[in-house]
PDB file of N, CA and C in Angstrom:
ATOM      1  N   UNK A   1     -15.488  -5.798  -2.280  1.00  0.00           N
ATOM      2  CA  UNK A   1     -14.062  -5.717  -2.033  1.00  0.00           C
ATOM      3  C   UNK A   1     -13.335  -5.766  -3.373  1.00  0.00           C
ATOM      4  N   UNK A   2     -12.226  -5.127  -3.554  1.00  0.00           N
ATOM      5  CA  UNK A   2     -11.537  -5.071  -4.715  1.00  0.00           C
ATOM      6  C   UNK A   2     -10.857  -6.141  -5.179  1.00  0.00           C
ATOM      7  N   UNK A   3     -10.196  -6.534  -5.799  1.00  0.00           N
ATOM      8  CA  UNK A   3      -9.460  -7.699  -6.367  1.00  0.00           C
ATOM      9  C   UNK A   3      -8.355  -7.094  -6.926  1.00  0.00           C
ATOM     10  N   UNK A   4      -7.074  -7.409  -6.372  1.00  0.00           N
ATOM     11  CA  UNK A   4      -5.860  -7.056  -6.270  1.00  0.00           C
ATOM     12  C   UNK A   4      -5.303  -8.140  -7.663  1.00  0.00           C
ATOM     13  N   UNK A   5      -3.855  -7.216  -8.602  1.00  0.00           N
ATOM     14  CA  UNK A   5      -3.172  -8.335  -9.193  1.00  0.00           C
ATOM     15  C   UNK A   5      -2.764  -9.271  -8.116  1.00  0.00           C
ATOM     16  N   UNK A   6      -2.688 -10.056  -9.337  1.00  0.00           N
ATOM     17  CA  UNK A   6      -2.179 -11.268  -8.377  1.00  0.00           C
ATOM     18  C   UNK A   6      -0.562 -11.067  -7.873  1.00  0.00           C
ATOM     19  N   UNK A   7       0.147 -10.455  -8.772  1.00  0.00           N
ATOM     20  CA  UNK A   7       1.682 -10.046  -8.063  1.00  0.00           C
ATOM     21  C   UNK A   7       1.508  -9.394  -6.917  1.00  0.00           C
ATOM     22  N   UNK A   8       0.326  -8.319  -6.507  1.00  0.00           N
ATOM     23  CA  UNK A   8       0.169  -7.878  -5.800  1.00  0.00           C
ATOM     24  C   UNK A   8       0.007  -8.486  -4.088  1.00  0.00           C
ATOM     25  N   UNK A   9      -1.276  -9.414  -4.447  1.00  0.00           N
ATOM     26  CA  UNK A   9      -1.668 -10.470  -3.936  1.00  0.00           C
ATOM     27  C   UNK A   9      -0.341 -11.209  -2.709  1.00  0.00           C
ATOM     28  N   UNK A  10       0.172 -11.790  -3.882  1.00  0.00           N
ATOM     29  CA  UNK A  10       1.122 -12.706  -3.224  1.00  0.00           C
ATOM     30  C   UNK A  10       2.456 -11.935  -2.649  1.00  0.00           C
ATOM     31  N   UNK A  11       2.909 -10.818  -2.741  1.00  0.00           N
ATOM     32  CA  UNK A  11       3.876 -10.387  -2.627  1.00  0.00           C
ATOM     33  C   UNK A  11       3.258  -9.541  -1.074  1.00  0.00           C
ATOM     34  N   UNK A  12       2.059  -8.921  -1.169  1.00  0.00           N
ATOM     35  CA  UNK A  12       1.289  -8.205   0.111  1.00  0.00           C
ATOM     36  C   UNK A  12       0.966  -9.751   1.592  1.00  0.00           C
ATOM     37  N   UNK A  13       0.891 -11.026   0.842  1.00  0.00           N
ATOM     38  CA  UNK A  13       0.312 -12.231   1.791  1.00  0.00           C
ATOM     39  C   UNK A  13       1.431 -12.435   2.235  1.00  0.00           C
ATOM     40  N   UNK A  14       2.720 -12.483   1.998  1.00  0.00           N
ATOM     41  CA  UNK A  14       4.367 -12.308   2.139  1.00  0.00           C
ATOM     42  C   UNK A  14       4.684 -12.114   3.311  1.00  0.00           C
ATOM     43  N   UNK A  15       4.348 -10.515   3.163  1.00  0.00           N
ATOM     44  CA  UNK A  15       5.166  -9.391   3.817  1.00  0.00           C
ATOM     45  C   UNK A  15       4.126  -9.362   5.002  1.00  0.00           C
ATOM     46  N   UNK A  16       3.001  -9.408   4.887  1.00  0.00           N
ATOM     47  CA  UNK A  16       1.930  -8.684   6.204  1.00  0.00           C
ATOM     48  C   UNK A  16       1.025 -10.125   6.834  1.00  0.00           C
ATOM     49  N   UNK A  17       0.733  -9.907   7.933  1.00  0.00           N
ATOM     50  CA  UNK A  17       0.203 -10.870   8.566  1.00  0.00           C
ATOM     51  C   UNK A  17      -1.469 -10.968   7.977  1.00  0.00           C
ATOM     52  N   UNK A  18      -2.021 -11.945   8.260  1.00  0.00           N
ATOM     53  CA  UNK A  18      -3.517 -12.118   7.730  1.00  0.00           C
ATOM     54  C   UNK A  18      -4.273 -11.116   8.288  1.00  0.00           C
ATOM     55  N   UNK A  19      -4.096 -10.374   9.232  1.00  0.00           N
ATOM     56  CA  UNK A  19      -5.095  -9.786   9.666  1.00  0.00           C
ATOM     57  C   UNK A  19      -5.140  -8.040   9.470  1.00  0.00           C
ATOM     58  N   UNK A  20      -3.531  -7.971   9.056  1.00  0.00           N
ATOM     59  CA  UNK A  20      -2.698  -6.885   8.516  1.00  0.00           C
ATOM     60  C   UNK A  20      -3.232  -6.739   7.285  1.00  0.00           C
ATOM     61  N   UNK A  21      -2.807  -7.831   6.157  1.00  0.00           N
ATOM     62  CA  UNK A  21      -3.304  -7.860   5.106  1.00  0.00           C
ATOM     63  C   UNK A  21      -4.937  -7.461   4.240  1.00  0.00           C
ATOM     64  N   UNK A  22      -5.766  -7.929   5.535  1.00  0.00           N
ATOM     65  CA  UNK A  22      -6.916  -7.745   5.359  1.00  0.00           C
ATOM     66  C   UNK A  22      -7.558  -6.192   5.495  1.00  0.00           C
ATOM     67  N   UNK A  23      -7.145  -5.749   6.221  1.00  0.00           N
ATOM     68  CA  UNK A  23      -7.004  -4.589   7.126  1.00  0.00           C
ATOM     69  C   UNK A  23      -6.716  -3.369   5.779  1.00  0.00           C
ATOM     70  N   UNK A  24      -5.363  -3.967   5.204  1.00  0.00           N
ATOM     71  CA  UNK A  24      -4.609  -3.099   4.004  1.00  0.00           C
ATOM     72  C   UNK A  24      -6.123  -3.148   2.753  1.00  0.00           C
ATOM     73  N   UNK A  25      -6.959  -4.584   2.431  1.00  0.00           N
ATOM     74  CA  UNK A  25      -7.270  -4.644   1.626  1.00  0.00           C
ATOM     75  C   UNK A  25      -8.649  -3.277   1.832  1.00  0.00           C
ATOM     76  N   UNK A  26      -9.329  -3.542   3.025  1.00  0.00           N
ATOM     77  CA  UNK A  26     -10.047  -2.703   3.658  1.00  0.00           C
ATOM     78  C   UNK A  26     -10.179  -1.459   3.178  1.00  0.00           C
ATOM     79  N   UNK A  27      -9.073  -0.770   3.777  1.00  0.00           N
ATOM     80  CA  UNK A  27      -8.276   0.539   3.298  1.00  0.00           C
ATOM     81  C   UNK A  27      -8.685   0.755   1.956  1.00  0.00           C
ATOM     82  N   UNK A  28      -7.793   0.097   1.210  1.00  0.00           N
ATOM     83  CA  UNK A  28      -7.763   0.314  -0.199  1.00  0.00           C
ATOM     84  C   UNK A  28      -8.996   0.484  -0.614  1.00  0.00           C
ATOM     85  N   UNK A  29     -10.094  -0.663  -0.160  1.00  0.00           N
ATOM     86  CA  UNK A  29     -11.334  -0.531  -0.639  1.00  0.00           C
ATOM     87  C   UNK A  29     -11.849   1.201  -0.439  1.00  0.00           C
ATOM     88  N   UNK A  30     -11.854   1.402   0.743  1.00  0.00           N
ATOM     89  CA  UNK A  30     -12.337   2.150   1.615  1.00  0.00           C
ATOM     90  C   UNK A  30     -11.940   3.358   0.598  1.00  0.00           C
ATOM     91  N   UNK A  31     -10.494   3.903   0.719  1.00  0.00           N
ATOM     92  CA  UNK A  31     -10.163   4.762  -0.189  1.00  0.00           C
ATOM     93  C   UNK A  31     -10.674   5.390  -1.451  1.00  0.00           C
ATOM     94  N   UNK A  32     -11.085   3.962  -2.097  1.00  0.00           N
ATOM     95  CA  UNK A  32     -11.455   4.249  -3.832  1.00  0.00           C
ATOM     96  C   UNK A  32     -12.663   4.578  -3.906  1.00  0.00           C
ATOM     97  N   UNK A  33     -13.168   4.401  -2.537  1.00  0.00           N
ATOM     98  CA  UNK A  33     -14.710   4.624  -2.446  1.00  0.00           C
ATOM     99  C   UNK A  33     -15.202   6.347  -1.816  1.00  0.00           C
ATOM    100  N   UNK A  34     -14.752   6.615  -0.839  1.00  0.00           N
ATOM    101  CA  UNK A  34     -14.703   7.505  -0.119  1.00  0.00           C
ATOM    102  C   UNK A  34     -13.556   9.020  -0.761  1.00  0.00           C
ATOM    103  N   UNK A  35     -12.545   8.617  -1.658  1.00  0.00           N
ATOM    104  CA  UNK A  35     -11.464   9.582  -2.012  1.00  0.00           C
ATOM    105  C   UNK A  35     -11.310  10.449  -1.312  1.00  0.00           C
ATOM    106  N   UNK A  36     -10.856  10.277   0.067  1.00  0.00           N
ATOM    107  CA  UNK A  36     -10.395  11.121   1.043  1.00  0.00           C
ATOM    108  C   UNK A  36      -9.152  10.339   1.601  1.00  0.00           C
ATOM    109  N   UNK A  37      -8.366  11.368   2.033  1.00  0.00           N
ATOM    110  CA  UNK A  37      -6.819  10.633   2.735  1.00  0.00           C
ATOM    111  C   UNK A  37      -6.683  10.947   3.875  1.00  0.00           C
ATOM    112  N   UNK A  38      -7.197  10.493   4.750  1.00  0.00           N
ATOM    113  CA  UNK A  38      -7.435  11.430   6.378  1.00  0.00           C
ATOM    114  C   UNK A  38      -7.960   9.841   6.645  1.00  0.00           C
ATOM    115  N   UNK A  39      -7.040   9.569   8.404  1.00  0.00           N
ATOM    116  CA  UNK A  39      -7.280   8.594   9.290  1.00  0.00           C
ATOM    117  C   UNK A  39      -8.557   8.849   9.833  1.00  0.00           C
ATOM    118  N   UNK A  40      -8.742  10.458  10.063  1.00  0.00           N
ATOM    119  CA  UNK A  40     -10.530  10.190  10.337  1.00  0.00           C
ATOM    120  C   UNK A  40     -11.701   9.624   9.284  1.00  0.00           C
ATOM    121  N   UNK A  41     -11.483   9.845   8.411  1.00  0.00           N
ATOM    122  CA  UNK A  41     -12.462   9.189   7.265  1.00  0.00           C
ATOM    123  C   UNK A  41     -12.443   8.335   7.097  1.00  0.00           C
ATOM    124  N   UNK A  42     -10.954   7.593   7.195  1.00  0.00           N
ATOM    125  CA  UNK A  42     -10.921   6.088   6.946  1.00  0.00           C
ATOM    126  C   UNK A  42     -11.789   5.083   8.099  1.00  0.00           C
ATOM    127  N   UNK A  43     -11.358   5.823   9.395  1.00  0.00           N
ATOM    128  CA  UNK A  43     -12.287   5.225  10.659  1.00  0.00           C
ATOM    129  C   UNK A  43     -13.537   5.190  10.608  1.00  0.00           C
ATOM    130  N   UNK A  44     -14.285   6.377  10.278  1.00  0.00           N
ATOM    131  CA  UNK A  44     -15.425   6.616  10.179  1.00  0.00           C
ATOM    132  C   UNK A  44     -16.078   5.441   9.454  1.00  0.00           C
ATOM    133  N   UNK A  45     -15.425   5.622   8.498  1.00  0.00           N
ATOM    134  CA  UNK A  45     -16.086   4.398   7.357  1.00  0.00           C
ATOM    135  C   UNK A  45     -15.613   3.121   7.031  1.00  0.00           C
ATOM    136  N   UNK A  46     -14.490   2.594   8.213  1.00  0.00           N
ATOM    137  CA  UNK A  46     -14.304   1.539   8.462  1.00  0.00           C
ATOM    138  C   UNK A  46     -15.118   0.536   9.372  1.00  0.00           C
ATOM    139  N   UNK A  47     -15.605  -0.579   8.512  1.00  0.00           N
ATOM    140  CA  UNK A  47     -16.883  -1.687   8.814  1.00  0.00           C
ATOM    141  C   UNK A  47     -16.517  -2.532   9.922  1.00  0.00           C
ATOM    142  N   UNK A  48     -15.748  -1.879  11.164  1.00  0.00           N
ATOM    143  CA  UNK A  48     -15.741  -2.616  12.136  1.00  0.00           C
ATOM    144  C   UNK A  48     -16.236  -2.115  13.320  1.00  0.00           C
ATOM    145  N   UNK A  49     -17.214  -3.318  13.738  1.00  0.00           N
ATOM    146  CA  UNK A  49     -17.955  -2.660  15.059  1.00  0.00           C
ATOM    147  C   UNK A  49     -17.022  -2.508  16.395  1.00  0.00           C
ATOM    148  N   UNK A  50     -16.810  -1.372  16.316  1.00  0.00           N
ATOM    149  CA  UNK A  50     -15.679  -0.945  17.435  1.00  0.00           C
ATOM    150  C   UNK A  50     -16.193   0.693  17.484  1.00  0.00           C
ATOM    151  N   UNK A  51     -15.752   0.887  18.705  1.00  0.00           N
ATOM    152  CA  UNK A  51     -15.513   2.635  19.118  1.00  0.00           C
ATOM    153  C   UNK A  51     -14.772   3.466  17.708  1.00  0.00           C
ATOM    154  N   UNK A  52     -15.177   4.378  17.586  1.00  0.00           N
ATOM    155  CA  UNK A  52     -14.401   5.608  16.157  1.00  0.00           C
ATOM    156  C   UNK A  52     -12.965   5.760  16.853  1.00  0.00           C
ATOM    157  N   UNK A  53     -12.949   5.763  17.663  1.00  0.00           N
ATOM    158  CA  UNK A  53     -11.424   6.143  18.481  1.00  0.00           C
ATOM    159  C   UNK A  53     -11.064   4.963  18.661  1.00  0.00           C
ATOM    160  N   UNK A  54     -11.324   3.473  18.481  1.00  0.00           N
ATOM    161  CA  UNK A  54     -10.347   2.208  18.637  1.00  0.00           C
ATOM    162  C   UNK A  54     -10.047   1.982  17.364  1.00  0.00           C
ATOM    163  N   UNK A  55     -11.448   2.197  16.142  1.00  0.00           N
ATOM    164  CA  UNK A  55     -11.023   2.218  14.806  1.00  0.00           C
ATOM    165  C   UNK A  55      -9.884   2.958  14.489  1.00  0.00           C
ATOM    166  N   UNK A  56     -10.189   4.581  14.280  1.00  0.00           N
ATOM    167  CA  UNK A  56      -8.605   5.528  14.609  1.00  0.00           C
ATOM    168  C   UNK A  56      -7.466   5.072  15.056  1.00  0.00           C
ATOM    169  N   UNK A  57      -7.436   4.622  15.782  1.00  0.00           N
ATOM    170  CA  UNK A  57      -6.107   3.690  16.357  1.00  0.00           C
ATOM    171  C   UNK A  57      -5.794   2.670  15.784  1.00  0.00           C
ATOM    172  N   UNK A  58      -6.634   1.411  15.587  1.00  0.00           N
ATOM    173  CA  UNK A  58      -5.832   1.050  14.429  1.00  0.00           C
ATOM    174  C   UNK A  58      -5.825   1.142  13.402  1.00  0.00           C
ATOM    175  N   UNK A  59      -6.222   1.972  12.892  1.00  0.00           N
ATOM    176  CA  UNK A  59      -5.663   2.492  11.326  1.00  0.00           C
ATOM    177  C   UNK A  59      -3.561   2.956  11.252  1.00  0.00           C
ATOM    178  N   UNK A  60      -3.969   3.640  12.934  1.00  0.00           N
ATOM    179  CA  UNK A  60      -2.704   4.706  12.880  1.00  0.00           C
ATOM    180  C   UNK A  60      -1.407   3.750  13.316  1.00  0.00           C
ATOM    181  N   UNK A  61      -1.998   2.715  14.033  1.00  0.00           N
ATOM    182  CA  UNK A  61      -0.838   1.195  14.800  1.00  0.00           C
ATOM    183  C   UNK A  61      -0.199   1.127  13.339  1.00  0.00           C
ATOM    184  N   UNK A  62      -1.505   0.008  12.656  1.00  0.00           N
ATOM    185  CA  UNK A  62      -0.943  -0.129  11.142  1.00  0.00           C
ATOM    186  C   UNK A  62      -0.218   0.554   9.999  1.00  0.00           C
ATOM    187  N   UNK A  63      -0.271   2.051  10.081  1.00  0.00           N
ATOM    188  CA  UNK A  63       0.433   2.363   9.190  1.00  0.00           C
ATOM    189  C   UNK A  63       1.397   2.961   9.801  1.00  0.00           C
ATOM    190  N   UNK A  64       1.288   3.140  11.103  1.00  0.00           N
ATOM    191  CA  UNK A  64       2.854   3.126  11.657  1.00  0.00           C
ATOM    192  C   UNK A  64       3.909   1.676  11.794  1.00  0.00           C
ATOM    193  N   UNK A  65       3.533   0.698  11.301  1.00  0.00           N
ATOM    194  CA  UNK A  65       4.117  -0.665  11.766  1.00  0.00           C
ATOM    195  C   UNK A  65       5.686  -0.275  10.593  1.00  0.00           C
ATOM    196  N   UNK A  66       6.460  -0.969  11.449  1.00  0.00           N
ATOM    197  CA  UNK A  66       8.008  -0.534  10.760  1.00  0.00           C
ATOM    198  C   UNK A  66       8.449  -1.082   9.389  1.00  0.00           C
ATOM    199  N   UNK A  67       7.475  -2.175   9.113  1.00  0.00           N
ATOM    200  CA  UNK A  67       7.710  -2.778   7.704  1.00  0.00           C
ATOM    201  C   UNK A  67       6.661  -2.680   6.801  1.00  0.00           C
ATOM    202  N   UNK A  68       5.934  -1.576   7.024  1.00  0.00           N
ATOM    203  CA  UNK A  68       5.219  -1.063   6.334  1.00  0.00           C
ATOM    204  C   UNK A  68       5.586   0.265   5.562  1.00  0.00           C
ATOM    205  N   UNK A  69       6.634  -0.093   4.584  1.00  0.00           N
ATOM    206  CA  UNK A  69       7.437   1.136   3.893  1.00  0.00           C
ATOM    207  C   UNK A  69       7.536   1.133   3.035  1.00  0.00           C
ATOM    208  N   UNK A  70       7.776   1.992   2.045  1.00  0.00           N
ATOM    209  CA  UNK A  70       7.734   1.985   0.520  1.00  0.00           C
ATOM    210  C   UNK A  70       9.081   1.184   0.083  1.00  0.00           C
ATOM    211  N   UNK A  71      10.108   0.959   1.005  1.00  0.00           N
ATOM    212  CA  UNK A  71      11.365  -0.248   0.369  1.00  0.00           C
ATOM    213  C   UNK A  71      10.955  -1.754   0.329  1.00  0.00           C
ATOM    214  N   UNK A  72      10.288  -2.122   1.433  1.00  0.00           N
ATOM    215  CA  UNK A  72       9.561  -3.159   1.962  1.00  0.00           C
ATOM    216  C   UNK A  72       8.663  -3.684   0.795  1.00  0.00           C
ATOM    217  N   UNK A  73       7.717  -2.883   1.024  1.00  0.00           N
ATOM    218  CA  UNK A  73       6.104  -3.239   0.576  1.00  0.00           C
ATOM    219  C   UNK A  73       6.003  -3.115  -1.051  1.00  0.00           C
ATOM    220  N   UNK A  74       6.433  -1.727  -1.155  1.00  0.00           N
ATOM    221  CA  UNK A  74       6.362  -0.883  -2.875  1.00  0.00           C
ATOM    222  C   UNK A  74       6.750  -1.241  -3.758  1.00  0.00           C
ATOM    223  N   UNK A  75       8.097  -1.088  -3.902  1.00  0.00           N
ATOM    224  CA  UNK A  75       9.460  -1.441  -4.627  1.00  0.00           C
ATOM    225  C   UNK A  75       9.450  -2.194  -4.641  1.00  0.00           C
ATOM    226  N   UNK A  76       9.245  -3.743  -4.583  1.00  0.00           N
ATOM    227  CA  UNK A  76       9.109  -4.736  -5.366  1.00  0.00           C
ATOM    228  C   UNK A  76       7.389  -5.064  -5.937  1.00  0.00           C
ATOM    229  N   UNK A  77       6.374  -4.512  -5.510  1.00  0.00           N
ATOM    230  CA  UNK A  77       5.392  -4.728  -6.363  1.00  0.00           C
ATOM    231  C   UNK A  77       5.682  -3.882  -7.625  1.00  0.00           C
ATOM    232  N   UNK A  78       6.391  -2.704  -7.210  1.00  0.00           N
ATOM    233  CA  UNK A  78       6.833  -2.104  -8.604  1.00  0.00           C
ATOM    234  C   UNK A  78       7.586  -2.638  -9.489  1.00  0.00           C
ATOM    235  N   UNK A  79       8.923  -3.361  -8.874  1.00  0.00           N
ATOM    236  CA  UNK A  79       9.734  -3.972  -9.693  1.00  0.00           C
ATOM    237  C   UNK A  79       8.959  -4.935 -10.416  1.00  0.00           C
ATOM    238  N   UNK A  80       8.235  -5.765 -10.194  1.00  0.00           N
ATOM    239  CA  UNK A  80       6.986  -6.845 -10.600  1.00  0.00           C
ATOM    240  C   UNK A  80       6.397  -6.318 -11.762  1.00  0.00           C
ATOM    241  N   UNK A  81       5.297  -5.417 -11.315  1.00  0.00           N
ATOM    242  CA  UNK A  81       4.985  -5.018 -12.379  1.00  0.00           C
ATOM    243  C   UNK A  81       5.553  -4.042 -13.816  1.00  0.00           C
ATOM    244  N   UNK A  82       6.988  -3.517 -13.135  1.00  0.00           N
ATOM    245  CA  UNK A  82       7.595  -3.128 -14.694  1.00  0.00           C
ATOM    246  C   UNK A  82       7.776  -4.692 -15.542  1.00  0.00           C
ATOM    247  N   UNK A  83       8.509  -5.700 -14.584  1.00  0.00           N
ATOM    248  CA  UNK A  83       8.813  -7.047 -15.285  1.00  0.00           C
ATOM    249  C   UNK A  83       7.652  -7.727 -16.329  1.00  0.00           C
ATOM    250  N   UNK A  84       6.578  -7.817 -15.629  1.00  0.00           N
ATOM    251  CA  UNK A  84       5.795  -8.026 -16.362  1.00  0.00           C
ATOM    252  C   UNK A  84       5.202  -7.243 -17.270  1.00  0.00           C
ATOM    253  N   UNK A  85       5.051  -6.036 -17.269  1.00  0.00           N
ATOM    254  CA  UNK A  85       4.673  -4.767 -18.731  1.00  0.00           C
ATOM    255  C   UNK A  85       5.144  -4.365 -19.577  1.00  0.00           C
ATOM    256  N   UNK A  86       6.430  -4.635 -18.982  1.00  0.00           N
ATOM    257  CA  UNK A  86       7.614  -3.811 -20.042  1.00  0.00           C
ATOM    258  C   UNK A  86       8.949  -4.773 -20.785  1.00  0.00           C
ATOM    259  N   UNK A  87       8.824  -4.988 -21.637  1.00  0.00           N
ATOM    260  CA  UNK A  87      10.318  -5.813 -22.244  1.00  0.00           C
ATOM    261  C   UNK A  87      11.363  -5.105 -21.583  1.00  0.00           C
ATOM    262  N   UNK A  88      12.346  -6.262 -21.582  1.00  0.00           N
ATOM    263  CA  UNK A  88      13.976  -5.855 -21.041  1.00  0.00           C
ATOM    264  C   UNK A  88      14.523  -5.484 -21.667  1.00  0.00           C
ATOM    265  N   UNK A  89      14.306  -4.722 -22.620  1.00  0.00           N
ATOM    266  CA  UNK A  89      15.544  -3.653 -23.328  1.00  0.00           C
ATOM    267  C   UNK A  89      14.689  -2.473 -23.742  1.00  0.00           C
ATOM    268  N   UNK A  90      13.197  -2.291 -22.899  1.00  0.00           N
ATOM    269  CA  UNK A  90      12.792  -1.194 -23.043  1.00  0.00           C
ATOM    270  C   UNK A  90      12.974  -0.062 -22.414  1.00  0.00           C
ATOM    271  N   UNK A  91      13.391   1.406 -22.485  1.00  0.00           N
ATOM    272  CA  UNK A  91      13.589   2.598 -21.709  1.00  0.00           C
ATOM    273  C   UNK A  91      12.323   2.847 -20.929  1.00  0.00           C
ATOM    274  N   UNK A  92      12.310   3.001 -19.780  1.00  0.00           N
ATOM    275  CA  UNK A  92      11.441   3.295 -19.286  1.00  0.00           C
ATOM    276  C   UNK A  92      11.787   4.582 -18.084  1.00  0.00           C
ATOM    277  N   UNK A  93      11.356   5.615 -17.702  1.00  0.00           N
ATOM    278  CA  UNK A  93      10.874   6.568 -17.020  1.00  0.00           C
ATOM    279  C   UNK A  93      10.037   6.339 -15.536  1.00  0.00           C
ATOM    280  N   UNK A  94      10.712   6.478 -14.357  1.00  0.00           N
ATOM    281  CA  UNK A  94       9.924   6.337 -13.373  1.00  0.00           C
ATOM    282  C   UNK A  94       9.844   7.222 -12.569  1.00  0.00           C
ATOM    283  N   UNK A  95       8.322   7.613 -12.263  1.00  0.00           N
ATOM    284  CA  UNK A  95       8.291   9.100 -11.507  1.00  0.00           C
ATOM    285  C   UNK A  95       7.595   9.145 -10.299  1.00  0.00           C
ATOM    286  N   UNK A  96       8.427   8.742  -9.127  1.00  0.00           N
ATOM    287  CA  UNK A  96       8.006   9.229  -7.833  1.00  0.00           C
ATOM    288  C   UNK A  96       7.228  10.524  -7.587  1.00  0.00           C
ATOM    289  N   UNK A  97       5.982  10.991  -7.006  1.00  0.00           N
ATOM    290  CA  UNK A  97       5.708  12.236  -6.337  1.00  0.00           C
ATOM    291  C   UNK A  97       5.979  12.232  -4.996  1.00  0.00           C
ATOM    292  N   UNK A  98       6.811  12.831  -4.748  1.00  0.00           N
ATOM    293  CA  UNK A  98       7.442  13.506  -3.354  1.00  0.00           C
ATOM    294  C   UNK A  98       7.071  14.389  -2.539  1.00  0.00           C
ATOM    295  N   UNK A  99       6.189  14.979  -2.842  1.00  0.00           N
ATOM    296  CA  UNK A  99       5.491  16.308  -2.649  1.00  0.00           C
ATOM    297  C   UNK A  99       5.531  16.371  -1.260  1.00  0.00           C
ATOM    298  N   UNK A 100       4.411  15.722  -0.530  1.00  0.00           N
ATOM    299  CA  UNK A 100       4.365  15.310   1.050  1.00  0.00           C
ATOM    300  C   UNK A 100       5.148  14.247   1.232  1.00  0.00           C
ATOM    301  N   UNK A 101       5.908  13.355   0.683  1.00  0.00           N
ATOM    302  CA  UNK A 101       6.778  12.536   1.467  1.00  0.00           C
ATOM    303  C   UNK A 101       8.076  13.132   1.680  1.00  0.00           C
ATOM    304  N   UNK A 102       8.903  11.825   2.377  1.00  0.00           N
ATOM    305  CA  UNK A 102      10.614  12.193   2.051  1.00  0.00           C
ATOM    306  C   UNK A 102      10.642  12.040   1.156  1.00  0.00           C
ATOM    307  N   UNK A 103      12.391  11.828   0.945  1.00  0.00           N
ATOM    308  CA  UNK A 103      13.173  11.665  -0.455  1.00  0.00           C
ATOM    309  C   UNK A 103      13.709  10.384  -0.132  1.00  0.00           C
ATOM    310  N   UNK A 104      13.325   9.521  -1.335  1.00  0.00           N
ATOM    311  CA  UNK A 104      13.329   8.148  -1.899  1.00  0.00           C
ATOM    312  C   UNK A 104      14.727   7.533  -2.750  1.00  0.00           C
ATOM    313  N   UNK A 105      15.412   7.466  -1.845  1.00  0.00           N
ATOM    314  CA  UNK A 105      16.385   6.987  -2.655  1.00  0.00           C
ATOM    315  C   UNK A 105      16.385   5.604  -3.409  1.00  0.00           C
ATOM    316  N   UNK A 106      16.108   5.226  -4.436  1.00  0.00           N
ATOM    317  CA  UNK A 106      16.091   4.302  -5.159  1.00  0.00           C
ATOM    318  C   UNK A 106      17.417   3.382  -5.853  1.00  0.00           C
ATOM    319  N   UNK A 107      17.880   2.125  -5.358  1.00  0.00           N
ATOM    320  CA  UNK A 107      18.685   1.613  -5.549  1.00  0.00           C
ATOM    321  C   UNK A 107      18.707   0.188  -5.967  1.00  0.00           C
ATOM    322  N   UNK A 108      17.708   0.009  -7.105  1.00  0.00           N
ATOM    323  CA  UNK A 108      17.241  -1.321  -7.433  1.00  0.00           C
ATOM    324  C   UNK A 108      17.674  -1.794  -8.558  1.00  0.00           C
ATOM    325  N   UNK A 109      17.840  -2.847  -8.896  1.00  0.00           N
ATOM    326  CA  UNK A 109      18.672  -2.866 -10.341  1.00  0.00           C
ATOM    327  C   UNK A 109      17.805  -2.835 -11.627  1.00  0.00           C
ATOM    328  N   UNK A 110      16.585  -2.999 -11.095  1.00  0.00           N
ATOM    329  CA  UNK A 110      15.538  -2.758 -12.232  1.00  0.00           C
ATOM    330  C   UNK A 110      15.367  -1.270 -13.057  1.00  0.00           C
ATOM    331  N   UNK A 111      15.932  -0.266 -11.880  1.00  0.00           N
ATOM    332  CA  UNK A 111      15.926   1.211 -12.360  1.00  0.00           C
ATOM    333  C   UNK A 111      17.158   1.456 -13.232  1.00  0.00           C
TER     334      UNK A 111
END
């Protein structure tokens, strides 16, 4: 299993329930291993003894859950980690890819 910063850590134990959380860490693992972005792959090769179609499902519960959003979840592990990398009077550049998502309106005072 991977080992998350610790801003990460504590800011993800926060926001998501223990079993949510675990679930997310899963994923992530799963991801870096497999480099595919498809709910079927993730199921497939998710280590829980369950049906491929109950796995599938919750993959899809979870990342449909409503506070699971890039304002929520993202944006402040981001804000975090500029705080900690970057001095406060440094210019910095931040570049969303949008490609397949919406449009991200960003309204943080860190930007």
């Amino acid at each position: 299993m991977i080992i998350l910063p610790e801003f990460y850590e504590t800011h993800l134990k926060q926001e998501l329930g223990r079993a949510e959380y675990l679930l997310l860490k899963i994923l992530i693992n799963l991801l870096q291993s497999i480099k595919t972005v498809s709910i079927e792959a993730l199921a497939t090769a998710l280590p829980i003894p369950i049906f491929f179609e109950s796995r599938r499902k919750r993959i899809q519960r979870f990342l449909s859950l409503n506070y699971i959003n890039i304002e929520e979840i993202w944006f402040p592990i981001i804000k975090s980690w500029i705080e900690i990398y970057f001095p406060f009077n440094e210019v910095i550049y931040v570049v969303i890819d949008r490609t397949k998502g919406g449009l991200y309106s960003i309204r943080h005072p860190f930007l």
